[in-house]
C-alpha atoms as a PDB file:
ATOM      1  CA  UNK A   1      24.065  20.237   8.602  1.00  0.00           C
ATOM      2  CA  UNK A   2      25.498  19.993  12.153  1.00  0.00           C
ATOM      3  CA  UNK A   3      23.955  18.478  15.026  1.00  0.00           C
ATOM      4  CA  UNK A   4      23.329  15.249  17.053  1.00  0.00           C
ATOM      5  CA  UNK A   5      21.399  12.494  14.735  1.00  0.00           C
ATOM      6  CA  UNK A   6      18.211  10.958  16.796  1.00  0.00           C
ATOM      7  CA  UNK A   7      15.225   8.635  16.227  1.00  0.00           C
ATOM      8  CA  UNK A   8      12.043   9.487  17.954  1.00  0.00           C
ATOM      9  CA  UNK A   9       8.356   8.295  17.654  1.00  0.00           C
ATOM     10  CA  UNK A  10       6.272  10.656  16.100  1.00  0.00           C
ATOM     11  CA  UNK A  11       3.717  13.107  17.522  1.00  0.00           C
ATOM     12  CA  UNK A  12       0.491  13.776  15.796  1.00  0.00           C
ATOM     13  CA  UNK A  13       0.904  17.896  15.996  1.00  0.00           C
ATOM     14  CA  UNK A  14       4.272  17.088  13.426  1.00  0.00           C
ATOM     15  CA  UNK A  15       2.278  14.831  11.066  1.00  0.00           C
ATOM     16  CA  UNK A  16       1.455  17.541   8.625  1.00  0.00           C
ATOM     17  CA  UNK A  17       4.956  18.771   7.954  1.00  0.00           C
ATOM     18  CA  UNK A  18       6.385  14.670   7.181  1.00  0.00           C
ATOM     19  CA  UNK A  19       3.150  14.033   5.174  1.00  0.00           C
ATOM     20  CA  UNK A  20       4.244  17.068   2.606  1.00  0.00           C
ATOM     21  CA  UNK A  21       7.806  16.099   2.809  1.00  0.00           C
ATOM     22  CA  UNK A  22       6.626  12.593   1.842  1.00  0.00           C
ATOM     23  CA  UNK A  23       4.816  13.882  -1.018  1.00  0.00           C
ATOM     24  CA  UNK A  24       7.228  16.121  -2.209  1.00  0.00           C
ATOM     25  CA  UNK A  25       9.679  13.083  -2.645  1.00  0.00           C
ATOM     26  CA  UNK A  26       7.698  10.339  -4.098  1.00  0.00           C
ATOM     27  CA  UNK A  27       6.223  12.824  -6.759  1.00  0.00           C
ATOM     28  CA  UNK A  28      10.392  13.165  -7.046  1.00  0.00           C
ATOM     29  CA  UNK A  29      10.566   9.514  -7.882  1.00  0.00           C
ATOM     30  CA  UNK A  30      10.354   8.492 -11.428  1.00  0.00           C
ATOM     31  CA  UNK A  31       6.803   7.710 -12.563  1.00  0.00           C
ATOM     32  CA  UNK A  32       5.464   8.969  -9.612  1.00  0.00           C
ATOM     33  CA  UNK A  33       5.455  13.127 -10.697  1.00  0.00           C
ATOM     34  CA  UNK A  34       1.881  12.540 -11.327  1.00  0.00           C
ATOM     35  CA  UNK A  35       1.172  11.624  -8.078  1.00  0.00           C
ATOM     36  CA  UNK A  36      -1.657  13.122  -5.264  1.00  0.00           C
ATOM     37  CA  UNK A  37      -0.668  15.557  -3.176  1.00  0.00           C
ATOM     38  CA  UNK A  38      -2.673  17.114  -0.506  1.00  0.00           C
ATOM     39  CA  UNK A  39      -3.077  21.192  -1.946  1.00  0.00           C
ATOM     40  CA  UNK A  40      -3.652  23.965   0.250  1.00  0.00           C
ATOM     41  CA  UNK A  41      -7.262  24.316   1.774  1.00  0.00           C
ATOM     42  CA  UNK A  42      -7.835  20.621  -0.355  1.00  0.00           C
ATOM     43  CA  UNK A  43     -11.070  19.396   1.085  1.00  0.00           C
ATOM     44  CA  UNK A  44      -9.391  15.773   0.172  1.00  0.00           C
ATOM     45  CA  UNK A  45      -5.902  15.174   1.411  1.00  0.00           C
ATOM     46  CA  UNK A  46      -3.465  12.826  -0.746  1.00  0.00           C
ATOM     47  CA  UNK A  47      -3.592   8.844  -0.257  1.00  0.00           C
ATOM     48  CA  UNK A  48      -0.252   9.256   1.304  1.00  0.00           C
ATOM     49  CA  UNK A  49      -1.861  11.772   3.703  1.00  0.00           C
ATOM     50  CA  UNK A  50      -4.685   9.453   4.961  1.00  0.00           C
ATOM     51  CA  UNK A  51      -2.169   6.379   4.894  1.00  0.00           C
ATOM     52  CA  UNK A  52       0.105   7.829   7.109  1.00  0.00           C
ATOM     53  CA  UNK A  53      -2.514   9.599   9.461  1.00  0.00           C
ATOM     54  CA  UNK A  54      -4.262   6.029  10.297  1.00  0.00           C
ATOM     55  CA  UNK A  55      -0.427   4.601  10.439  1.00  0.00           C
ATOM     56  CA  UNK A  56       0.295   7.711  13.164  1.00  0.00           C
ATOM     57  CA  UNK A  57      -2.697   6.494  15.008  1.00  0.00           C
ATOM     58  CA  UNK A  58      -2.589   2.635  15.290  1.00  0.00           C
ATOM     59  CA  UNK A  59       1.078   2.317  14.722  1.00  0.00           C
ATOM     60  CA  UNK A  60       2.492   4.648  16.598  1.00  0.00           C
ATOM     61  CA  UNK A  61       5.541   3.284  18.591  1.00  0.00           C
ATOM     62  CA  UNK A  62       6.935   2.266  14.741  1.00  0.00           C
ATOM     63  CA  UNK A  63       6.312   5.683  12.984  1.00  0.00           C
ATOM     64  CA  UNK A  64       9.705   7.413  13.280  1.00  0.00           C
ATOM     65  CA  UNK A  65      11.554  10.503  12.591  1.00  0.00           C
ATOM     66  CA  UNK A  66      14.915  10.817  11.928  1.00  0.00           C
ATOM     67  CA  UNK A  67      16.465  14.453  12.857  1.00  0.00           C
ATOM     68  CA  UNK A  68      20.208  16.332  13.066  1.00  0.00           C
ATOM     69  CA  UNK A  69      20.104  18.839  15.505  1.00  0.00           C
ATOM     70  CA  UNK A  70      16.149  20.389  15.114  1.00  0.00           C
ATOM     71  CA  UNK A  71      15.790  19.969  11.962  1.00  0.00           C
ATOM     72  CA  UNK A  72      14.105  16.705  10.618  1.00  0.00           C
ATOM     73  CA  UNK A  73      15.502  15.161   8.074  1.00  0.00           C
ATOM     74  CA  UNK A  74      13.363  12.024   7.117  1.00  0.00           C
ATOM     75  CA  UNK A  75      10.810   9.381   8.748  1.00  0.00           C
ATOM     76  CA  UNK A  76       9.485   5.785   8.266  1.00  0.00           C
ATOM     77  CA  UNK A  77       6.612   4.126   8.740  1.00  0.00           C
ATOM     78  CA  UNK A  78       6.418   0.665  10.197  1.00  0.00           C
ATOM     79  CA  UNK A  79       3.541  -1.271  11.479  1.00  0.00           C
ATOM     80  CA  UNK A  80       2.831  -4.837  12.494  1.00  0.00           C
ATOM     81  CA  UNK A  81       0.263  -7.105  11.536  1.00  0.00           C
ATOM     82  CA  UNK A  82      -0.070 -10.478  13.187  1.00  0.00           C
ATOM     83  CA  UNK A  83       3.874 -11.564  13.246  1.00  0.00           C
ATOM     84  CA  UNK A  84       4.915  -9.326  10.197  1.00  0.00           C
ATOM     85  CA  UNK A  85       6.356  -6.374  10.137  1.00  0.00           C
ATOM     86  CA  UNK A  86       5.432  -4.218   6.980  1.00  0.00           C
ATOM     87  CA  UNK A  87       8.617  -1.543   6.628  1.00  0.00           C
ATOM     88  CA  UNK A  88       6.849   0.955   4.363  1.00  0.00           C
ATOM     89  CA  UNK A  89       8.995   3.358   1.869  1.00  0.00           C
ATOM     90  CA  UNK A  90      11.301   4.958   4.188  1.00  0.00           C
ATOM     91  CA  UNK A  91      11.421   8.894   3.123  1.00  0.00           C
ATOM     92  CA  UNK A  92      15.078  10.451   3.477  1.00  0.00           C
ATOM     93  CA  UNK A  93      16.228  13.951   2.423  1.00  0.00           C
ATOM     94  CA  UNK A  94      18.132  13.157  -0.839  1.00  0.00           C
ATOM     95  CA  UNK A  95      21.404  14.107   0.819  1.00  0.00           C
ATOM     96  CA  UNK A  96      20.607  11.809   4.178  1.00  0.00           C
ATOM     97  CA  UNK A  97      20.078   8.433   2.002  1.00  0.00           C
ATOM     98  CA  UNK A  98      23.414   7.117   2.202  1.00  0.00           C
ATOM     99  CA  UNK A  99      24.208   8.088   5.789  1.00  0.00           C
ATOM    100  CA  UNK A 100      24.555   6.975   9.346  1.00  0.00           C
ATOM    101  CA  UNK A 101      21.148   8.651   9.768  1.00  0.00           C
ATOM    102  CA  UNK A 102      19.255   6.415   7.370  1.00  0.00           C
ATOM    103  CA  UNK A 103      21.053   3.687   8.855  1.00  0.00           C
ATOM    104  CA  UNK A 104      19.825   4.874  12.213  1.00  0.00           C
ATOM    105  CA  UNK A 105      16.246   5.169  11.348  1.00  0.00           C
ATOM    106  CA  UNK A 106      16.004   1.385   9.631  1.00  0.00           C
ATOM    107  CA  UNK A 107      17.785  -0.032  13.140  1.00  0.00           C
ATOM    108  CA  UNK A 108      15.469   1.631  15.511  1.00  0.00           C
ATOM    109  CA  UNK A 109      12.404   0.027  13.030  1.00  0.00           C
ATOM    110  CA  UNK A 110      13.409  -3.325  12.849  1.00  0.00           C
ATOM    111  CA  UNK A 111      13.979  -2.798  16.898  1.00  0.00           C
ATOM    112  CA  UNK A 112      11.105  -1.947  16.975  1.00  0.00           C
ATOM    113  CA  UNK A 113       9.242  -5.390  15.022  1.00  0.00           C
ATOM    114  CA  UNK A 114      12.007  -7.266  17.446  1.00  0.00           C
ATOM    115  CA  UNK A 115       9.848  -6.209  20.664  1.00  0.00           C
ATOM    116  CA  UNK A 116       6.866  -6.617  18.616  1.00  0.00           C
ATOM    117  CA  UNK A 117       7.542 -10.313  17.969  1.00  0.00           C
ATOM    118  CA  UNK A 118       7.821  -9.707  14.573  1.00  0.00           C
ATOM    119  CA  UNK A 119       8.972 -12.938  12.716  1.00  0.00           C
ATOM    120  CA  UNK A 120       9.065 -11.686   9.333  1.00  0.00           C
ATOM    121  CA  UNK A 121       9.787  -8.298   7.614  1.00  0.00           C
ATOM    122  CA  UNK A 122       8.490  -7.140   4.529  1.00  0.00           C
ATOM    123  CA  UNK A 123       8.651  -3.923   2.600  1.00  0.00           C
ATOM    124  CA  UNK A 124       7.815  -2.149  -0.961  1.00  0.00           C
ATOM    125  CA  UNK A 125      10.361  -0.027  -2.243  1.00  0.00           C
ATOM    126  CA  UNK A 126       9.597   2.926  -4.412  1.00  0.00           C
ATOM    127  CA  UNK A 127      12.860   3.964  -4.934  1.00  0.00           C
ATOM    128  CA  UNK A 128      15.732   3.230  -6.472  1.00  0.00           C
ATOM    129  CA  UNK A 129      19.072   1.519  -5.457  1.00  0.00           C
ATOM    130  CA  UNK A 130      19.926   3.483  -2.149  1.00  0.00           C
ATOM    131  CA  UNK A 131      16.365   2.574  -0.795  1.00  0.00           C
ATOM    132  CA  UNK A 132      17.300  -0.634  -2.080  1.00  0.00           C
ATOM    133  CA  UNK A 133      20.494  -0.724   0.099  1.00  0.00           C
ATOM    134  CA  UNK A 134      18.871   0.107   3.036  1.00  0.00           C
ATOM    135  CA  UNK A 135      16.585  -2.940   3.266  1.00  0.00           C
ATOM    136  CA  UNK A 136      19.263  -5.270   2.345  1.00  0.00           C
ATOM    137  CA  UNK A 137      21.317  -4.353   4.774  1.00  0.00           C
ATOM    138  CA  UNK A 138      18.965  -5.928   7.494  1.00  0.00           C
ATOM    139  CA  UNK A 139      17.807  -9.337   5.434  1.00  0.00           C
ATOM    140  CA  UNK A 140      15.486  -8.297   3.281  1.00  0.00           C
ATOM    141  CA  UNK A 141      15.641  -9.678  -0.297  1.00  0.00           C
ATOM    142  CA  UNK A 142      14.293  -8.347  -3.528  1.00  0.00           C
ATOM    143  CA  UNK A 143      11.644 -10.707  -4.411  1.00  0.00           C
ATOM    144  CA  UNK A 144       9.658  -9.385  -7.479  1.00  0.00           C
ATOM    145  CA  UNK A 145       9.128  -6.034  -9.255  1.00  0.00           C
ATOM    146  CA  UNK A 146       5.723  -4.252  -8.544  1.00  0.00           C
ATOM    147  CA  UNK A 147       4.137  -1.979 -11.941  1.00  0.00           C
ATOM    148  CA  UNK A 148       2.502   1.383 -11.007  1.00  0.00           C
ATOM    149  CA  UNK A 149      -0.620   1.129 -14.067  1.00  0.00           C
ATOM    150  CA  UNK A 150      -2.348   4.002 -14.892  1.00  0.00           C
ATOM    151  CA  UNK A 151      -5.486   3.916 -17.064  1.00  0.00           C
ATOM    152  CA  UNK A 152      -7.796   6.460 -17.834  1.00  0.00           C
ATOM    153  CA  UNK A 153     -11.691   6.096 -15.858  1.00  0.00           C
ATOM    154  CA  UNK A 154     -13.200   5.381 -19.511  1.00  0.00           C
ATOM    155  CA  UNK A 155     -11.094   2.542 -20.087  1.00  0.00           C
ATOM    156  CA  UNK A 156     -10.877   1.278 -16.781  1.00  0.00           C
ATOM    157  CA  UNK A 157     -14.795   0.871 -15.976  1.00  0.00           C
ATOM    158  CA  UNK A 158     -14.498  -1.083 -19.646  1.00  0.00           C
ATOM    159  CA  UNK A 159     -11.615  -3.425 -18.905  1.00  0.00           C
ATOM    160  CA  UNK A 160     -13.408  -3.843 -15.266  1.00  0.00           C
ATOM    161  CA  UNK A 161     -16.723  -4.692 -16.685  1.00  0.00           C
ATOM    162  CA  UNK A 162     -15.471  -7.540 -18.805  1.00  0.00           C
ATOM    163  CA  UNK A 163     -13.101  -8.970 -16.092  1.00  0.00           C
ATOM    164  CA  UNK A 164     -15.707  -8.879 -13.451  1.00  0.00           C
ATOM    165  CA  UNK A 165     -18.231 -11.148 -15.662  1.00  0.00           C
ATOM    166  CA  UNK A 166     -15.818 -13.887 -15.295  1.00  0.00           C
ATOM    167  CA  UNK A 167     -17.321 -14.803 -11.509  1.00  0.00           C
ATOM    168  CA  UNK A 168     -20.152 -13.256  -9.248  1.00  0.00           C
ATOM    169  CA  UNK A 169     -20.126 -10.483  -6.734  1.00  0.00           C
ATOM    170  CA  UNK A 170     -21.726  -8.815  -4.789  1.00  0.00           C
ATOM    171  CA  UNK A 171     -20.986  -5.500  -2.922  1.00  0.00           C
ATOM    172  CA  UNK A 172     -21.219  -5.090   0.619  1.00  0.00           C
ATOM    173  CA  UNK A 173     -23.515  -1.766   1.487  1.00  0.00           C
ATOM    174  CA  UNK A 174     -22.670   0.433   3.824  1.00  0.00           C
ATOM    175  CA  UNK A 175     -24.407  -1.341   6.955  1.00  0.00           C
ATOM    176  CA  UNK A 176     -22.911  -4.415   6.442  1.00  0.00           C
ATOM    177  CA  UNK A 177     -19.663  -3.037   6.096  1.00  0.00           C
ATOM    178  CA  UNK A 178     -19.952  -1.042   9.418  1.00  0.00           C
ATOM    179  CA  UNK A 179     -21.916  -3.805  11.474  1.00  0.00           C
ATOM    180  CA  UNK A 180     -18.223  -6.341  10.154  1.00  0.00           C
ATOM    181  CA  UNK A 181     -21.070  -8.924   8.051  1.00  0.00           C
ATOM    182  CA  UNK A 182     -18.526 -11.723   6.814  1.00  0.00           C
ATOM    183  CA  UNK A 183     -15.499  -9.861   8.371  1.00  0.00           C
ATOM    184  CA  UNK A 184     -14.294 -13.702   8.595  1.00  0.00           C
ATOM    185  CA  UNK A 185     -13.940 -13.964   5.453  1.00  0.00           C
ATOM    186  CA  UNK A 186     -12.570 -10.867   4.807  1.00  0.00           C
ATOM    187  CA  UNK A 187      -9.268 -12.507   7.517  1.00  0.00           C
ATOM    188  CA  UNK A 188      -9.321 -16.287   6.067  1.00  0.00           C
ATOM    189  CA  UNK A 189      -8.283 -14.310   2.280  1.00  0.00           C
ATOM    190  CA  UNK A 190      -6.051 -11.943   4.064  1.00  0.00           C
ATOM    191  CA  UNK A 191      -4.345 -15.153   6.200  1.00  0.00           C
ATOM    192  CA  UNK A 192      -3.859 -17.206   2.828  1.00  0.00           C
ATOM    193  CA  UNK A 193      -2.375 -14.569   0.599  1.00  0.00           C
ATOM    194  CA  UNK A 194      -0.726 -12.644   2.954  1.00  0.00           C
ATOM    195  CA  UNK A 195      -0.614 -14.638   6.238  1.00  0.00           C
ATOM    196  CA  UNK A 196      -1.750 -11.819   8.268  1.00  0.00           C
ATOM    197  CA  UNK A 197      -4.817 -10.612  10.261  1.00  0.00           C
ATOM    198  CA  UNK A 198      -5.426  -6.744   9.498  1.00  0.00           C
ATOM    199  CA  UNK A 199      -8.963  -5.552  10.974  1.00  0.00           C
ATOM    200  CA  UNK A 200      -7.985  -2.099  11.828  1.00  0.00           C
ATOM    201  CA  UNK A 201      -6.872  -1.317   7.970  1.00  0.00           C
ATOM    202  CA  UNK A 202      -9.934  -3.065   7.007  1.00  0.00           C
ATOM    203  CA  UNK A 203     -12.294  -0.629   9.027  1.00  0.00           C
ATOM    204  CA  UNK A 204     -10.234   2.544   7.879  1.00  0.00           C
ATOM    205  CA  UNK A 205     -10.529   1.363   4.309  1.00  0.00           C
ATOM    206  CA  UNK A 206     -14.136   1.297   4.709  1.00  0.00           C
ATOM    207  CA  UNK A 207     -14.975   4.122   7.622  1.00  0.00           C
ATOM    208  CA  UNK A 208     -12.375   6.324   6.725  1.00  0.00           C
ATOM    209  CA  UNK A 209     -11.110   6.120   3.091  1.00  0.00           C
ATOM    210  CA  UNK A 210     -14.831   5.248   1.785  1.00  0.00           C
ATOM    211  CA  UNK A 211     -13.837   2.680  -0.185  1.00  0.00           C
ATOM    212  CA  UNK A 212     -16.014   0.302  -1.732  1.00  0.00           C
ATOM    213  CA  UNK A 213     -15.910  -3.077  -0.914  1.00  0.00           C
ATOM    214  CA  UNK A 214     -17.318  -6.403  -2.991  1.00  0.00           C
ATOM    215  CA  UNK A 215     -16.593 -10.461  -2.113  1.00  0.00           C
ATOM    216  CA  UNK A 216     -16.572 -12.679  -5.183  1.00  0.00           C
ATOM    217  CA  UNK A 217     -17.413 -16.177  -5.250  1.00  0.00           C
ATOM    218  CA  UNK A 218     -16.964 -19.393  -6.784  1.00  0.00           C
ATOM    219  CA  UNK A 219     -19.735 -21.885  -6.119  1.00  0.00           C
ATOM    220  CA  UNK A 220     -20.630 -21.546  -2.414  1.00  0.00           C
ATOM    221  CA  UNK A 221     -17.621 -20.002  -1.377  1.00  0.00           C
ATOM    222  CA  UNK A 222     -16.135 -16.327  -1.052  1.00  0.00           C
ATOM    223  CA  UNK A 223     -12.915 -16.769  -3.416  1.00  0.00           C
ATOM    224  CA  UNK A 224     -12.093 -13.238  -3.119  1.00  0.00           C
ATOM    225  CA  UNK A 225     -12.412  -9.257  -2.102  1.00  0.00           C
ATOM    226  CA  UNK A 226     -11.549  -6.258  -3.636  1.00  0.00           C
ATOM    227  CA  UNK A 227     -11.931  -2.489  -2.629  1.00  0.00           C
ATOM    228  CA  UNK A 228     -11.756   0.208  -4.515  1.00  0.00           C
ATOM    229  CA  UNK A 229     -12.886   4.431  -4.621  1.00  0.00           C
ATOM    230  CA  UNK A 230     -10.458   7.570  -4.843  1.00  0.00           C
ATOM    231  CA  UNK A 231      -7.031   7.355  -5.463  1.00  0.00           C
ATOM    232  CA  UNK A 232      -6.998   3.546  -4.537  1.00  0.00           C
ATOM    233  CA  UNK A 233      -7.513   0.827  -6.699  1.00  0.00           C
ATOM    234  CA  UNK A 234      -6.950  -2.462  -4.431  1.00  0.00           C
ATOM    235  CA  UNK A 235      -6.035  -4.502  -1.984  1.00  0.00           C
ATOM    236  CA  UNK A 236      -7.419  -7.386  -4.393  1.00  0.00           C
ATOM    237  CA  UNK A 237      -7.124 -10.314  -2.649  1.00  0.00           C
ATOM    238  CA  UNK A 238      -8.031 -13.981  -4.055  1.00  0.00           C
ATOM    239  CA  UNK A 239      -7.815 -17.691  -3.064  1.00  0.00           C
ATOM    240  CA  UNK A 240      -7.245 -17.876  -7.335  1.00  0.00           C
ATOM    241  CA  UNK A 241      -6.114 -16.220 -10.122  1.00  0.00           C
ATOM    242  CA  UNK A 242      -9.775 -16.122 -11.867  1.00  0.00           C
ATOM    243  CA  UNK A 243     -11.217 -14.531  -8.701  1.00  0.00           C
ATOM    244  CA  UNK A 244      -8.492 -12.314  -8.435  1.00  0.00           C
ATOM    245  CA  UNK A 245      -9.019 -11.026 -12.473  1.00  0.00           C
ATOM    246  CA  UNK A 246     -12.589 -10.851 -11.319  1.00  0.00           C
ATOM    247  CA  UNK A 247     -12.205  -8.744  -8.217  1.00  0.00           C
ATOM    248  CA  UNK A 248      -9.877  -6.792 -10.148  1.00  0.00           C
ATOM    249  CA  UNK A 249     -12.593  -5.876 -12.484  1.00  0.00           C
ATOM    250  CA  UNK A 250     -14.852  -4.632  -9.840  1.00  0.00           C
ATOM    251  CA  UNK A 251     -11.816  -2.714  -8.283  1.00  0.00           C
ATOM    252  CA  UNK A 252     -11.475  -0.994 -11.342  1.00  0.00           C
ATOM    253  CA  UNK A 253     -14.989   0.075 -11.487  1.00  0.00           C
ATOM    254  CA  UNK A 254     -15.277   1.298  -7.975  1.00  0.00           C
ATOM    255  CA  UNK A 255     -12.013   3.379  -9.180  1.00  0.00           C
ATOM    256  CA  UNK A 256     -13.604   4.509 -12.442  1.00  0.00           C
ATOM    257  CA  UNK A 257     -16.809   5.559 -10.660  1.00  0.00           C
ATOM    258  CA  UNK A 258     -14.965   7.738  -8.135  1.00  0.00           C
ATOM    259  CA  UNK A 259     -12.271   9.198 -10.435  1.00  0.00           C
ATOM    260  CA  UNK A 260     -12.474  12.628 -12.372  1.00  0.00           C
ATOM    261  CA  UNK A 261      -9.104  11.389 -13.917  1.00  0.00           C
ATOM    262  CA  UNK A 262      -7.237   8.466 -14.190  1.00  0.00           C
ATOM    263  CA  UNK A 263      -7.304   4.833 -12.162  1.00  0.00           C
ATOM    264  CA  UNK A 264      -3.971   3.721 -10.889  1.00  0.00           C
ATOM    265  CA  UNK A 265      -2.897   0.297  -9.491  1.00  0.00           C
ATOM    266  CA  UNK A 266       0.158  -1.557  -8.210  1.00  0.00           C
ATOM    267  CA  UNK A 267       0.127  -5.316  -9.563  1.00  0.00           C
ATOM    268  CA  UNK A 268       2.879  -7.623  -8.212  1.00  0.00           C
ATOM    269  CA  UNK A 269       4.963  -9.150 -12.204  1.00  0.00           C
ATOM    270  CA  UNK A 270       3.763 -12.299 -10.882  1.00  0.00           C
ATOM    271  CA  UNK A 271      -0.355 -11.445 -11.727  1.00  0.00           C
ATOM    272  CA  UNK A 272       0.565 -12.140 -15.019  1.00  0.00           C
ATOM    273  CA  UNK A 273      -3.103 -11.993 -16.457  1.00  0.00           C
ATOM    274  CA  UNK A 274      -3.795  -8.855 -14.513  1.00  0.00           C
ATOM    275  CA  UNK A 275      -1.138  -7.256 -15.984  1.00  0.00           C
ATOM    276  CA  UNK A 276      -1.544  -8.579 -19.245  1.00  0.00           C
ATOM    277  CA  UNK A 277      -5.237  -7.394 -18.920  1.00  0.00           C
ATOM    278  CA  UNK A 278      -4.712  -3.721 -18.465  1.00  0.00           C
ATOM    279  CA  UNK A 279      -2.015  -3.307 -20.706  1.00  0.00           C
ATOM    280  CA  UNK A 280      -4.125  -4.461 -23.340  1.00  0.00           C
ATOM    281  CA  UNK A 281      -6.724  -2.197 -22.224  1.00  0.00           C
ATOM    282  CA  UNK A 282      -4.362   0.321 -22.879  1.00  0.00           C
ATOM    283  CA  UNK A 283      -3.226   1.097 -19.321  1.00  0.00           C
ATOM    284  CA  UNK A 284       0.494   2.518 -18.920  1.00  0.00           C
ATOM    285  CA  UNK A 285       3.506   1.544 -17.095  1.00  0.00           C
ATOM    286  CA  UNK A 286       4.148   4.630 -15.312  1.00  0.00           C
ATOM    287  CA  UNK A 287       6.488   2.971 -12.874  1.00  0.00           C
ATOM    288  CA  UNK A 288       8.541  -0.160 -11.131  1.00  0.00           C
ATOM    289  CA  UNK A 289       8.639  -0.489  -7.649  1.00  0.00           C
ATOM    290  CA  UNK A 290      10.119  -4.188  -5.874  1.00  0.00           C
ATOM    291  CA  UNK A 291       8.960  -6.504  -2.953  1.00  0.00           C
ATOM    292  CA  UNK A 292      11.417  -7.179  -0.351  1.00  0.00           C
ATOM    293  CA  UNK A 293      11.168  -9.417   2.668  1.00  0.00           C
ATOM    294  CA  UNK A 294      13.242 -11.912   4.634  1.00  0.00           C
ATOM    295  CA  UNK A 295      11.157 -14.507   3.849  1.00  0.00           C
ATOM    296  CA  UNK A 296       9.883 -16.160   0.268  1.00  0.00           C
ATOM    297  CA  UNK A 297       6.934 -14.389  -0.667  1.00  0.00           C
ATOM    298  CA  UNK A 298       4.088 -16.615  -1.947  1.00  0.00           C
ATOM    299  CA  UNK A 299       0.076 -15.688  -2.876  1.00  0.00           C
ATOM    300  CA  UNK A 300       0.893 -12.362  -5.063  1.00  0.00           C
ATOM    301  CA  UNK A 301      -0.289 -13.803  -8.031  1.00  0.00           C
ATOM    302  CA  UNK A 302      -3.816 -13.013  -7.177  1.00  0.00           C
ATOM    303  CA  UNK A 303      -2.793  -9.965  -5.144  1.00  0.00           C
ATOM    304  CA  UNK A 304      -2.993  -6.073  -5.930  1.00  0.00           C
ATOM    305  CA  UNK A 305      -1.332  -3.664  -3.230  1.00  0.00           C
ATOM    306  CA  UNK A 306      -3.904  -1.126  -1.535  1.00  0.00           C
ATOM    307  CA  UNK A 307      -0.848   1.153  -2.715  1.00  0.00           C
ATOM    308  CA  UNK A 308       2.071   2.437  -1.609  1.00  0.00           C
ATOM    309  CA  UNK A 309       2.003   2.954   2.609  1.00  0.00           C
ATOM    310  CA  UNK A 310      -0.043   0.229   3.409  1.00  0.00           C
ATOM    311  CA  UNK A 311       0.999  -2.890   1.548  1.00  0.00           C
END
């Protein structure tokens, strides 16, 4: 492949050929083959699809391309919320992962959180040790390993039931959601787990993905949220580790209820009891992804990822 290497910002009219590129290669990935994919004519595109679509819109000075001559060889994704720039899986023809143009790409992105006034940078990597190589080389660390679970809808409305007993919750209807009732809490959660603000992902969870969304509490207080619909189980977010089993349950209920198939999840190793949990419900370890940032990661005990774009 000949040609001049370059790093542009996206347009929208090129989204739809990076989204199937980016889908081709994580369903590439090991444990990932099973993966969504948007089909020809689907009336639903992929998680990946939607992901990167509200990325392209909010986000778009940090959604890149990376190209050699015309042709384009790979993109990422990067977006800022509050101070923190979240670096998501970087997607690289196989034979571009080791170059100068990878290399290229990552600069330009952390540039990029630089001008944003990014103070810390954060990433999950899907991949395995090239992707690996390419965060390390600007400061970020490998801080834990994240498990892909997959459970079937039976067992996961089940499991969900008998986890979501353990506090009370209620769900937010569709007026409330839209009119932002207890949006407050909603940041405090998001601030103390993952010391961030994030009211634009929070509306396109809602508006655009249709997620369902329920606050748990513990005595007077909202000690957690959790969201969950098609092909998303998650974000769970908790001030503990019992609300965050609880609003795990009721995650894995909203999943069951919209799923023809199976319920998948990404739990950080360090939610031990969630883990634990759906393993013994019989869910399966289809596949290991790792946390990365600059800076020591605290709060994912009583986290769940809203998957793998938006982390």
């Amino acid at each position: 492949m000949a040609g001049k290497a370059k790093v542009q910002p996206v347009t929208r009219m090129a989204l739809g050929p990076l989204v199937e590129l980016a889908e081709q290669l994580r369903a590439a990935l090991p444990g990932w083959d099973d993966a969504a994919v948007t089909l020809p004519r689907a009336t639903q595109p992929s998680d990946l699809a939607l992901d990167l679509a509200h990325l392209a819109h909010h986000d778009g000075d940090g959604f890149l391309t990376a190209s050699v001559g015309d042709e384009v060889v790979g993109f990422a994704a990067t977006f800022v919320r509050s101070r923190q720039l979240v670096l998501s899986q970087p997607w690289m023809l196989p034979e571009q992962e080791t170059g100068e143009v990878a290399e290229l790409l990552l600069r330009r992105a952390i540039g990029y959180a630089e001008r944003s006034g990014a103070n810390d940078h954060v990433g999950l990597v899907l991949g395995g040790a090239p992707h690996h190589a390419w965060y390390l080389r600007f400061g970020l660390r490998p801080r834990f390993p994240v498990y892909r679970l997959v459970l079937s809808a039976e067992r996961a409305r089940i499991v969900g039931a008998e986890l979501a007993k353990l506090l009370p919750g209620s769900e937010l209807t569709a007026d409330a959601a839209r009119r932002r009732v207890g949006a407050a809490d909603l940041e405090r959660l998001d601030r103390l787990v993952r010391g961030v603000a994030r009211p634009m992902d929070h509306e396109y969870w809602l508006a655009e993905r249709k997620l369902r969304l329920v606050k748990v509490r513990e005595g007077q207080r909202v000690a957690a949220y959790a969201y969950g619909g098609p092909n998303q189980c998650g974000p769970v977010v908790a001030a503990t580790t019992h609300a965050a089993l609880a609003a795990l349950g009721w995650a894995l209920q909203f999943g069951a209820d919209a799923s023809r198939g199976d319920v998948q999840c990404l739990l950080p190793a360090v939610f031990e009891t969630g883990i634990e949990n759906l393993l013994e419900a019989g869910a399966s370890c289809r596949a290991v992804c790792h946390w990365m940032s600059r800076q020591p990661a605290g709060g994912f005990e009583r986290y769940v990822l809203p998957f793998s774009t938006i982390a």
